[in-house]
C-alpha atoms as a PDB file:
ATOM      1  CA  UNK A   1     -68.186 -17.916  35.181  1.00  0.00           C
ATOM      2  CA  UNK A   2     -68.499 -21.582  34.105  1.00  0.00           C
ATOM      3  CA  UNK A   3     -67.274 -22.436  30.259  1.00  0.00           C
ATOM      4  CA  UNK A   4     -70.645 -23.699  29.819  1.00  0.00           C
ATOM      5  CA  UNK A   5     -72.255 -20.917  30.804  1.00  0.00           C
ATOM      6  CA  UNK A   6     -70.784 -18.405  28.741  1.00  0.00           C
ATOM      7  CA  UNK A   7     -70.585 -20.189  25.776  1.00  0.00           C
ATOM      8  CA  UNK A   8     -74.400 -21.184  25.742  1.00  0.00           C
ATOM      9  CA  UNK A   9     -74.609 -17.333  26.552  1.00  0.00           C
ATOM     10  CA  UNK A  10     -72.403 -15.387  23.981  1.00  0.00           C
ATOM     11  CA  UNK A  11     -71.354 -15.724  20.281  1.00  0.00           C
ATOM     12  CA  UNK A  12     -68.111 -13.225  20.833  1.00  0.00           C
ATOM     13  CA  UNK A  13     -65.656 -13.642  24.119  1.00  0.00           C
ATOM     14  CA  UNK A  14     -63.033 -11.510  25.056  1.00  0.00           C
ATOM     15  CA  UNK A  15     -61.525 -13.329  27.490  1.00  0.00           C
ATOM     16  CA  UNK A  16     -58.922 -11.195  30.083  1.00  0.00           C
ATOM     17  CA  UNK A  17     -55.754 -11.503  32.406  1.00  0.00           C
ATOM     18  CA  UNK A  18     -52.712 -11.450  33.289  1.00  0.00           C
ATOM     19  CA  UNK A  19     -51.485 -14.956  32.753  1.00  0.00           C
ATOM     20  CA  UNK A  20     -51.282 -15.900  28.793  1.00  0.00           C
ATOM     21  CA  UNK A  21     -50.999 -19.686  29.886  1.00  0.00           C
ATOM     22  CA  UNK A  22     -54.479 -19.395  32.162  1.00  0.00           C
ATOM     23  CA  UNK A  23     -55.947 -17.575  29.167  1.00  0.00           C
ATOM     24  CA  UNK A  24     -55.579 -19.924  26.498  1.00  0.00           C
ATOM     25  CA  UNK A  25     -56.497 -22.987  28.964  1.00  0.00           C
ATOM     26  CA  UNK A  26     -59.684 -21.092  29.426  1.00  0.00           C
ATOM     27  CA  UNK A  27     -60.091 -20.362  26.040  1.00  0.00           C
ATOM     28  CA  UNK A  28     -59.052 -24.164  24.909  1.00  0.00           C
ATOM     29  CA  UNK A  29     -62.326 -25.152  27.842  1.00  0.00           C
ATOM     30  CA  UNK A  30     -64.927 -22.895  26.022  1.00  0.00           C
ATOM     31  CA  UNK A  31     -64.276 -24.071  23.090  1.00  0.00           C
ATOM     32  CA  UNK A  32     -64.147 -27.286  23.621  1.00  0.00           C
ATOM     33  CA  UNK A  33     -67.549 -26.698  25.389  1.00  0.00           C
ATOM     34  CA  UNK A  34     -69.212 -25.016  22.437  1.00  0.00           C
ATOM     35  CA  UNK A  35     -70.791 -25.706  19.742  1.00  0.00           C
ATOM     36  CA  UNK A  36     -68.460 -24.213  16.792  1.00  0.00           C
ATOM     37  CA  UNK A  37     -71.322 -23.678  14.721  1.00  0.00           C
ATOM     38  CA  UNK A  38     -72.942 -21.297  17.034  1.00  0.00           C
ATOM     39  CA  UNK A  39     -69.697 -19.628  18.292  1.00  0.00           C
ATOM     40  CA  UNK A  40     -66.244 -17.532  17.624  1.00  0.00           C
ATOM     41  CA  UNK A  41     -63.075 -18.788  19.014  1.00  0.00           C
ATOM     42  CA  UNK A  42     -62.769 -16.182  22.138  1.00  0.00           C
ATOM     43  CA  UNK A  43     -60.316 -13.499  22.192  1.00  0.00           C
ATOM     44  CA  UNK A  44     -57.699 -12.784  24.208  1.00  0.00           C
ATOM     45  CA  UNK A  45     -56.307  -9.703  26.072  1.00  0.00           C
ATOM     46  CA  UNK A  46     -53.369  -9.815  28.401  1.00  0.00           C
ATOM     47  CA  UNK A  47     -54.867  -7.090  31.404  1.00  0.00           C
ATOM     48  CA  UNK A  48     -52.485  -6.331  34.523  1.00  0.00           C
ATOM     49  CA  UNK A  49     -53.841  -3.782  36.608  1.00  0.00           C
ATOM     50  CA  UNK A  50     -50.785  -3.717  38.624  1.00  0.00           C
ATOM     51  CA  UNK A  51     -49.329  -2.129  35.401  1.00  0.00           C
ATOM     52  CA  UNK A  52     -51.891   0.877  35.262  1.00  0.00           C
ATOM     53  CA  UNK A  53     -49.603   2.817  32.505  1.00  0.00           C
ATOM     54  CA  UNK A  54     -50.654  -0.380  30.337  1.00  0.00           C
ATOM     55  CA  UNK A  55     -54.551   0.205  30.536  1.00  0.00           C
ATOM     56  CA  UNK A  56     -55.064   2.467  27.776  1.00  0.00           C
ATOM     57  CA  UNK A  57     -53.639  -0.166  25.227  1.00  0.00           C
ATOM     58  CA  UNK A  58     -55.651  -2.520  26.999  1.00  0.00           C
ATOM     59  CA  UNK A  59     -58.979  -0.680  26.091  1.00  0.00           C
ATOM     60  CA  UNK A  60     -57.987  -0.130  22.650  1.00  0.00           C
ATOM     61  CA  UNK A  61     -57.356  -3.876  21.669  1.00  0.00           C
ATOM     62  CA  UNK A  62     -59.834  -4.922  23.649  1.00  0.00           C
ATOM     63  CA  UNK A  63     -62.526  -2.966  21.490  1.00  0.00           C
ATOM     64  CA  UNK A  64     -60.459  -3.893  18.305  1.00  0.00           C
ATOM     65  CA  UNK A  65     -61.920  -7.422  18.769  1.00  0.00           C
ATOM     66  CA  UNK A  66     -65.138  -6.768  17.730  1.00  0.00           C
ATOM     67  CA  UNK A  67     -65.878  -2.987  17.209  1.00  0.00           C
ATOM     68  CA  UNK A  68     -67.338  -2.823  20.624  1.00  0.00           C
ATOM     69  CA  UNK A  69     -68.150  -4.610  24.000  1.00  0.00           C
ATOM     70  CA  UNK A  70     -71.917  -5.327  25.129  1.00  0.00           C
ATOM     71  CA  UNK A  71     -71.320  -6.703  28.283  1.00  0.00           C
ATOM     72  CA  UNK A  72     -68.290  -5.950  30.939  1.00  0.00           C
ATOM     73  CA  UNK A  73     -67.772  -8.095  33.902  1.00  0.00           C
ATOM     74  CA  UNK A  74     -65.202  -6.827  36.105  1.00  0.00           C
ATOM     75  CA  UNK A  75     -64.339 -10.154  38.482  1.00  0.00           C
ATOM     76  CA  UNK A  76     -60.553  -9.726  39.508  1.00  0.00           C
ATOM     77  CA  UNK A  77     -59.700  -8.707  42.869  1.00  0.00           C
ATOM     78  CA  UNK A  78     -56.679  -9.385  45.129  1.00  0.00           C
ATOM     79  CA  UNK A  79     -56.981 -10.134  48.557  1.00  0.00           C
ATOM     80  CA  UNK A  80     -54.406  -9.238  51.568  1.00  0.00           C
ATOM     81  CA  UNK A  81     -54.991 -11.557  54.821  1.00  0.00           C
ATOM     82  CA  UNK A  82     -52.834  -9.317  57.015  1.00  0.00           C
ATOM     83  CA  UNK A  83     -52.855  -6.819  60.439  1.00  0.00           C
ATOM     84  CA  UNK A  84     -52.791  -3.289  59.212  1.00  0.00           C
ATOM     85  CA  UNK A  85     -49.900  -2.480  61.129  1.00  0.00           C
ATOM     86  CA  UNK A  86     -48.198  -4.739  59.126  1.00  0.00           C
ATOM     87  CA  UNK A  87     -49.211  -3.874  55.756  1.00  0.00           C
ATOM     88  CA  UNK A  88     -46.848  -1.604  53.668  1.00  0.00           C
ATOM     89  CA  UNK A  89     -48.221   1.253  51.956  1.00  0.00           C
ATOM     90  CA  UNK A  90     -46.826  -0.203  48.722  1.00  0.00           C
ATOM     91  CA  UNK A  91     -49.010  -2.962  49.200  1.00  0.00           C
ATOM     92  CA  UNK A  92     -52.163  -1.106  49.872  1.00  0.00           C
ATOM     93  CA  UNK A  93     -51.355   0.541  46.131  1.00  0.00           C
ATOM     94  CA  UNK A  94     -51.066  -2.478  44.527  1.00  0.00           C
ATOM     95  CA  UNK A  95     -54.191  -3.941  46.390  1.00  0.00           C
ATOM     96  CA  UNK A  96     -56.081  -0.989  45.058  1.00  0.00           C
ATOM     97  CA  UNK A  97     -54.755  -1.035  41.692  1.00  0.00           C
ATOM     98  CA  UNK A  98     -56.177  -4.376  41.220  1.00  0.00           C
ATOM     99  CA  UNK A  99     -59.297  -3.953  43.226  1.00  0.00           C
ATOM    100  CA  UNK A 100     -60.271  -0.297  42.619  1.00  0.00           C
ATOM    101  CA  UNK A 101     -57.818   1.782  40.040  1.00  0.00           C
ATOM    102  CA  UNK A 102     -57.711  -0.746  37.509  1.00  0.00           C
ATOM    103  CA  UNK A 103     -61.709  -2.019  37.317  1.00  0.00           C
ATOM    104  CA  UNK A 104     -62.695   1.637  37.085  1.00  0.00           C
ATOM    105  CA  UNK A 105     -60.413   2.913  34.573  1.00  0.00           C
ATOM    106  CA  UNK A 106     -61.582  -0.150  31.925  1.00  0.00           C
ATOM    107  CA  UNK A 107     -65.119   0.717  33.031  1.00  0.00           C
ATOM    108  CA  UNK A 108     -64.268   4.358  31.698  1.00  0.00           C
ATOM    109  CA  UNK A 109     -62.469   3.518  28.723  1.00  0.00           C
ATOM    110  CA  UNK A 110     -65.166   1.374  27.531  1.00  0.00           C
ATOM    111  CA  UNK A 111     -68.005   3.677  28.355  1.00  0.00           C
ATOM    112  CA  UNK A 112     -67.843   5.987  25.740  1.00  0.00           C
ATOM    113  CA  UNK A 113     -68.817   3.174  23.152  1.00  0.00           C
ATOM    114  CA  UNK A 114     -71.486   1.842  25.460  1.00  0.00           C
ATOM    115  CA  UNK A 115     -73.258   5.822  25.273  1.00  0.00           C
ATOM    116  CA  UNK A 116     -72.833   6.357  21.746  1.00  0.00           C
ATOM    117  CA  UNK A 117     -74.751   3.000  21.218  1.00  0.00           C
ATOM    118  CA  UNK A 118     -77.167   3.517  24.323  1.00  0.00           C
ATOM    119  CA  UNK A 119     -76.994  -0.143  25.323  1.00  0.00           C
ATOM    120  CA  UNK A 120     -74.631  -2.032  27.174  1.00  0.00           C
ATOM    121  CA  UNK A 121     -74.518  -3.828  30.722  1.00  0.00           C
ATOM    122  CA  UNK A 122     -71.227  -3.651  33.279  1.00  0.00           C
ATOM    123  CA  UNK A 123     -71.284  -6.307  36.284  1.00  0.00           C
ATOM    124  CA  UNK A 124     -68.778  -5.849  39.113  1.00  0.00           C
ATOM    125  CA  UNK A 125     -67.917  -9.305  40.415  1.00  0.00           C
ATOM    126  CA  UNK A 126     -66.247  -8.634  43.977  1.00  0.00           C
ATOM    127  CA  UNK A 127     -66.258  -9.898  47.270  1.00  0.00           C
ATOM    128  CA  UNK A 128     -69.055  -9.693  50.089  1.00  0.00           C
ATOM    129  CA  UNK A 129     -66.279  -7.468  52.486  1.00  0.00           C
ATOM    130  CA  UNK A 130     -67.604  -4.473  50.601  1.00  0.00           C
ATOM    131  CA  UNK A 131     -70.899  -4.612  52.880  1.00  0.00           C
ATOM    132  CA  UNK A 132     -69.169  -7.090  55.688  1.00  0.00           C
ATOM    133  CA  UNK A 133     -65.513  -5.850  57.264  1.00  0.00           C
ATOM    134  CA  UNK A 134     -63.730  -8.532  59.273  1.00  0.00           C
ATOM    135  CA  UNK A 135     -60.623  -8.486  60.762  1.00  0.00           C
ATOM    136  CA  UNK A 136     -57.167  -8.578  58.950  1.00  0.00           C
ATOM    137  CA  UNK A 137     -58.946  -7.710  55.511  1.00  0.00           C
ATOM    138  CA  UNK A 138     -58.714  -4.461  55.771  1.00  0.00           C
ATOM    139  CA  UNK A 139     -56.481  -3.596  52.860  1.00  0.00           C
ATOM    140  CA  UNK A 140     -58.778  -5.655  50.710  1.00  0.00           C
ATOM    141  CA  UNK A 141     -62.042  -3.925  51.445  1.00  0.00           C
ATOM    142  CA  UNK A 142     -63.778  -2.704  48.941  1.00  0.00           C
ATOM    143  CA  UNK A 143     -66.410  -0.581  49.757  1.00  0.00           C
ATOM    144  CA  UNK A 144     -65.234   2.445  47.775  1.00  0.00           C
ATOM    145  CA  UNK A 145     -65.328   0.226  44.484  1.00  0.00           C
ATOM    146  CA  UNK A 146     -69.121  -0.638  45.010  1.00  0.00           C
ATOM    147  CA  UNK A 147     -70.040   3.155  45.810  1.00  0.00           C
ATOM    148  CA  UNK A 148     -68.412   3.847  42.501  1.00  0.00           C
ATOM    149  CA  UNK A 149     -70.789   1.147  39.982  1.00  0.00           C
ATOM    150  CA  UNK A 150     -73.427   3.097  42.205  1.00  0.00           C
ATOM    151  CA  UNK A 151     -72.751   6.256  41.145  1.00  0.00           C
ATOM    152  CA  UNK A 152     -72.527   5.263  37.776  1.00  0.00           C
ATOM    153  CA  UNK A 153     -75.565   3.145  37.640  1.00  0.00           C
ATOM    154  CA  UNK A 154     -77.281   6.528  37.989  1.00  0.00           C
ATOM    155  CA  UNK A 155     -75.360   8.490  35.462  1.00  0.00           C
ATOM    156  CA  UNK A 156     -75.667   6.096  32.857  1.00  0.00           C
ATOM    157  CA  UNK A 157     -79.311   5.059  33.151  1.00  0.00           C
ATOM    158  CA  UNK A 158     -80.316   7.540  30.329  1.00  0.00           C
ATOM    159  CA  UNK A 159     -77.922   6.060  27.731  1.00  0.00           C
ATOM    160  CA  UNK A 160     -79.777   2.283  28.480  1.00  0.00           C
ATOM    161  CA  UNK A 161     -76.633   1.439  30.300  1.00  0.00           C
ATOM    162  CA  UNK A 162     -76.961  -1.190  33.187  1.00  0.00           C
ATOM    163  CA  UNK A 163     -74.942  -1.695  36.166  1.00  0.00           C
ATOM    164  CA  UNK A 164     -75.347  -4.575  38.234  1.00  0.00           C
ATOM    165  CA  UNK A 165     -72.881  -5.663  41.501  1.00  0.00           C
ATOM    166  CA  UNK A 166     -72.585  -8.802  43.030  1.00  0.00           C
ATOM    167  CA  UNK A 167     -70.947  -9.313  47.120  1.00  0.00           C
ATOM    168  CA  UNK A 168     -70.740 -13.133  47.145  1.00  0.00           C
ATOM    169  CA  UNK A 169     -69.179 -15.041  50.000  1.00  0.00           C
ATOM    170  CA  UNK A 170     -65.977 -17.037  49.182  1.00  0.00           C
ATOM    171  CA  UNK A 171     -65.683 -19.176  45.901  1.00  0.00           C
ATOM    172  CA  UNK A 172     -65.772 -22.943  46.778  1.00  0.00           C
ATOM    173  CA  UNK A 173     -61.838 -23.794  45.563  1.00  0.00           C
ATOM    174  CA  UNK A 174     -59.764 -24.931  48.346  1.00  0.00           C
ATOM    175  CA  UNK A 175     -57.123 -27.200  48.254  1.00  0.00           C
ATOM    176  CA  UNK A 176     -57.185 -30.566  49.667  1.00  0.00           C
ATOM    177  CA  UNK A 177     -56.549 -31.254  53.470  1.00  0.00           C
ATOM    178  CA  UNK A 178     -56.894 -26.996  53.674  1.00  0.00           C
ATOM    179  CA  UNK A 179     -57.360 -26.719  57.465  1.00  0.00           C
ATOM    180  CA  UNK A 180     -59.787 -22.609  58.803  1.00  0.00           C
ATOM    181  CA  UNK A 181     -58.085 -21.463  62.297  1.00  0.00           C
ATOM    182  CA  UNK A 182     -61.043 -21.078  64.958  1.00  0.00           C
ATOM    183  CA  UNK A 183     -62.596 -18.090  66.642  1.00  0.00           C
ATOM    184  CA  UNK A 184     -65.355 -16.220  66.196  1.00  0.00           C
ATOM    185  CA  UNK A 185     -65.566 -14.692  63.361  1.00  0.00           C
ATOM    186  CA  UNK A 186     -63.813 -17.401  61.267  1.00  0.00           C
ATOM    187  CA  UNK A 187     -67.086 -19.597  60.608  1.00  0.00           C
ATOM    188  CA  UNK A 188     -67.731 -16.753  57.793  1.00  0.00           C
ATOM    189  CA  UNK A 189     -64.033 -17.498  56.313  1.00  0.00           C
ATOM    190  CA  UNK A 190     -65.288 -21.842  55.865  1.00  0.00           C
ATOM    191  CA  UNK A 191     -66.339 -21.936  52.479  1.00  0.00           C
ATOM    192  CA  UNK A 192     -67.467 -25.274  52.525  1.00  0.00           C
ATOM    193  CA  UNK A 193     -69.943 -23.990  55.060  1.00  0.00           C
ATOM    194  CA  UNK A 194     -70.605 -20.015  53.713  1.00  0.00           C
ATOM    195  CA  UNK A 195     -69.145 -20.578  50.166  1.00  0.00           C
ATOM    196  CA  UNK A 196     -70.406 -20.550  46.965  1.00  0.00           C
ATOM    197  CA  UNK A 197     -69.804 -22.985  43.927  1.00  0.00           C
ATOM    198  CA  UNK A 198     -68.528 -21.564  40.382  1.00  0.00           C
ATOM    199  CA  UNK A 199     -71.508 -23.106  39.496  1.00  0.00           C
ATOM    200  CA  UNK A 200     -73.897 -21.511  41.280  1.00  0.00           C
ATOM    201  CA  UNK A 201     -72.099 -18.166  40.857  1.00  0.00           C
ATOM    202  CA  UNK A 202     -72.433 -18.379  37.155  1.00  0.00           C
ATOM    203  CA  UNK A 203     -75.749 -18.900  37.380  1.00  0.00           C
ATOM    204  CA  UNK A 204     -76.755 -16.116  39.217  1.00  0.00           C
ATOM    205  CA  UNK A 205     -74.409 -13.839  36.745  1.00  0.00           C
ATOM    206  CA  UNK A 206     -77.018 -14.979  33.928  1.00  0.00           C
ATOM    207  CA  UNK A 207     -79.766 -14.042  35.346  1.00  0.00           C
ATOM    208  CA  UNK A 208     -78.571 -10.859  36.188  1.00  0.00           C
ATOM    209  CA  UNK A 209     -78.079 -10.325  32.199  1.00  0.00           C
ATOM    210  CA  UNK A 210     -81.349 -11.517  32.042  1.00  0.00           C
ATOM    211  CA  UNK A 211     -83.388  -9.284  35.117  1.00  0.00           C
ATOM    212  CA  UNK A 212     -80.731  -6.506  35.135  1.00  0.00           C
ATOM    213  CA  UNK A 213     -80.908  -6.523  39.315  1.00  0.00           C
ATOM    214  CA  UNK A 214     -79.084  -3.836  40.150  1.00  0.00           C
ATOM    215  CA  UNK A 215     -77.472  -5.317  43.383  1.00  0.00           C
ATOM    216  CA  UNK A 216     -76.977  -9.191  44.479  1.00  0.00           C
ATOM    217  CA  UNK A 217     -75.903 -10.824  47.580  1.00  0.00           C
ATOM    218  CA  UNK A 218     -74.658 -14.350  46.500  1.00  0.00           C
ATOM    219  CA  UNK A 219     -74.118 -15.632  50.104  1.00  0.00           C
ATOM    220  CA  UNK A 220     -75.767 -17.916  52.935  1.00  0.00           C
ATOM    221  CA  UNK A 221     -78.508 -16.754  55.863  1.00  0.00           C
ATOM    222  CA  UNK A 222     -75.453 -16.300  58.434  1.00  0.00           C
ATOM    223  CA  UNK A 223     -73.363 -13.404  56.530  1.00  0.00           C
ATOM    224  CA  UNK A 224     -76.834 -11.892  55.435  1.00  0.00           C
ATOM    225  CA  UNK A 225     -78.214 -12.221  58.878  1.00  0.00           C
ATOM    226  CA  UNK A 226     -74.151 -10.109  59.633  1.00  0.00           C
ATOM    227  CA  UNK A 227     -74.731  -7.514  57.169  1.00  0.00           C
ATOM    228  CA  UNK A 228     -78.178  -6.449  58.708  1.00  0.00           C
ATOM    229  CA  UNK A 229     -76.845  -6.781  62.014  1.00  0.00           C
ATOM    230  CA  UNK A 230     -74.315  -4.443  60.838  1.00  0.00           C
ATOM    231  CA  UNK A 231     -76.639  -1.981  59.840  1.00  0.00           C
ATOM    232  CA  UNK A 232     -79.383  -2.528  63.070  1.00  0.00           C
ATOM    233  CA  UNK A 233     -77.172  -3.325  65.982  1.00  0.00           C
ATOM    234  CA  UNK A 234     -73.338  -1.745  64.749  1.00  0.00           C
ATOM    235  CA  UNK A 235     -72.120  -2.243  68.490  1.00  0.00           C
ATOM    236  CA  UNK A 236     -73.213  -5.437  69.361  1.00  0.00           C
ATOM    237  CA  UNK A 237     -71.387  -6.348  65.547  1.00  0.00           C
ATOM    238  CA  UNK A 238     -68.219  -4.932  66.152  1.00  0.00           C
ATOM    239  CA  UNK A 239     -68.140  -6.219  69.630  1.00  0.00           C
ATOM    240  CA  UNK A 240     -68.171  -9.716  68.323  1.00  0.00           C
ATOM    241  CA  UNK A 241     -65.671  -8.835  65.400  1.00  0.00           C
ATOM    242  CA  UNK A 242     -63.470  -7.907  68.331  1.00  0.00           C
ATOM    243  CA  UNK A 243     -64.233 -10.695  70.357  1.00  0.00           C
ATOM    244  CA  UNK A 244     -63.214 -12.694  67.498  1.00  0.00           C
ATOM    245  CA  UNK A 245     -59.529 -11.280  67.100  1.00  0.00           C
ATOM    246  CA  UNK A 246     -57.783 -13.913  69.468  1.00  0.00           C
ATOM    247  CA  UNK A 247     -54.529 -15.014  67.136  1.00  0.00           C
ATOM    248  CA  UNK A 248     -53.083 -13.134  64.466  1.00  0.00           C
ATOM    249  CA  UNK A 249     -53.729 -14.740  61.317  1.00  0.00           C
ATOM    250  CA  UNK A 250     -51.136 -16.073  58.979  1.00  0.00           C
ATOM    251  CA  UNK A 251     -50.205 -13.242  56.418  1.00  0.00           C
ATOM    252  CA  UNK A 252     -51.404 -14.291  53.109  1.00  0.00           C
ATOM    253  CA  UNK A 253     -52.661 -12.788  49.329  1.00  0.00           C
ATOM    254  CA  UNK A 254     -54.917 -14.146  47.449  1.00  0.00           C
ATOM    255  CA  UNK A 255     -55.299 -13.004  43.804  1.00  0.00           C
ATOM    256  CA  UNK A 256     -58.661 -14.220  42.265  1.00  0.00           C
END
């Protein structure tokens, strides 16, 4: 979410992740952005979900900040680019540490504040692949993270609690001269093409604070058009997922 964005937004930040030296030059970019009369200097919380015996130390300094925490948006993920055959079970752990162990255990540790004041909004920030498999993401998926926020959506609708999750295509970040291998399926990995801005993703996260929407799609016609085609015609969609499988891709993570 832009600088801008939040800091228009919220009075209190609590900003979190792994890398100290990312943290403060995010911290030094909202406020810079904001207007000091209006704001707090954010706080910061060093979060590793790799390290999962860390978490509960995480949740209590994060609500030491402030007392509490109104609004949780869960937006790290880390993404394998791999054959399965090829993927080491140690990997797939850490993968869903940071994709699915570690998002739902803050979730949990901040809850019990959210119920006792019967307000409080969580947004899962994760990638379209949760509705949409492709090839050589398989370790990445996260399908079983979404189903969780929906489960929870319904549990905590009595306490005022909202839960809101967002698939978005790819954000719009890659480095100059970056060159997409062709086939098939590919034209959904071009982000210039079926990406998103941080810009426009922002955006859209504010008006979910505003509306509440349960469940957003942040992504172009041609992977919505996929994800109903998944859904209506499954073997015509997997046929062309196969189709699409011509050279192995170059092994790769991606931590976002």
């Amino acid at each position: 979410v832009s600088s801008v964005s939040i800091s228009e937004l919220w009075t209190r930040v609590i900003l979190c992740g792994k890398t100290w030296e990312k943290l403060e030059g995010f911290a030094d970019n909202l406020t810079s952005a904001a207007d000091p009369k209006l704001t707090f200097p954010p706080k910061l919380v060093l979060v590793d979900f790799g390290d999962m015996n860390s978490m509960p130390d995480v949740i209590v300094e994060t609500l030491e900040c402030y007392g509490c925490v109104d609004v949780l948006i869960l937006n790290s993920s880390l993404k394998v680019k791999a054959p399965v055959q090829s993927t080491s079970l140690k990997m797939d752990k850490l993968v869903m540490d940071n994709n699915y162990f570690g998002p739902i255990t803050v979730a949990k540790g901040l809850l019990p504040s959210m119920m006792s004041r019967r307000t409080g909004h969580v947004i899962l920030v994760n990638s379209i692949q949760g509705k949409l498999a492709m090839p050589f993401r398989a370790t990445c998926e996260s399908g079983s993270e979404f189903a969780f926020f929906d489960c929870l959506r319904a549990e905590v609708q009595e306490y005022g609690i909202s839960v809101s999750t967002v698939n978005h295509t790819f954000i719009i970040s890659p480095p100059p001269g970056e060159k997409t291998k062709k086939s098939i399926w590919s034209i959904f990995s071009k982000q210039k093409v079926m990406g998103i801005t941080p810009a426009e993703a922002a955006s859209e996260i504010l008006k979910i604070l505003n509306s509440k929407k349960r469940e957003v799609v942040m992504a172009h016609s041609l992977p919505k058009m996929a994800i109903y085609a998944r859904s209506l015609f499954p073997n015509v969609f997997f046929a062309v997922m196969a189709a699409g499988v011509n050279n192995a891709p170059t092994d790769g993570i991606e931590d976002s």
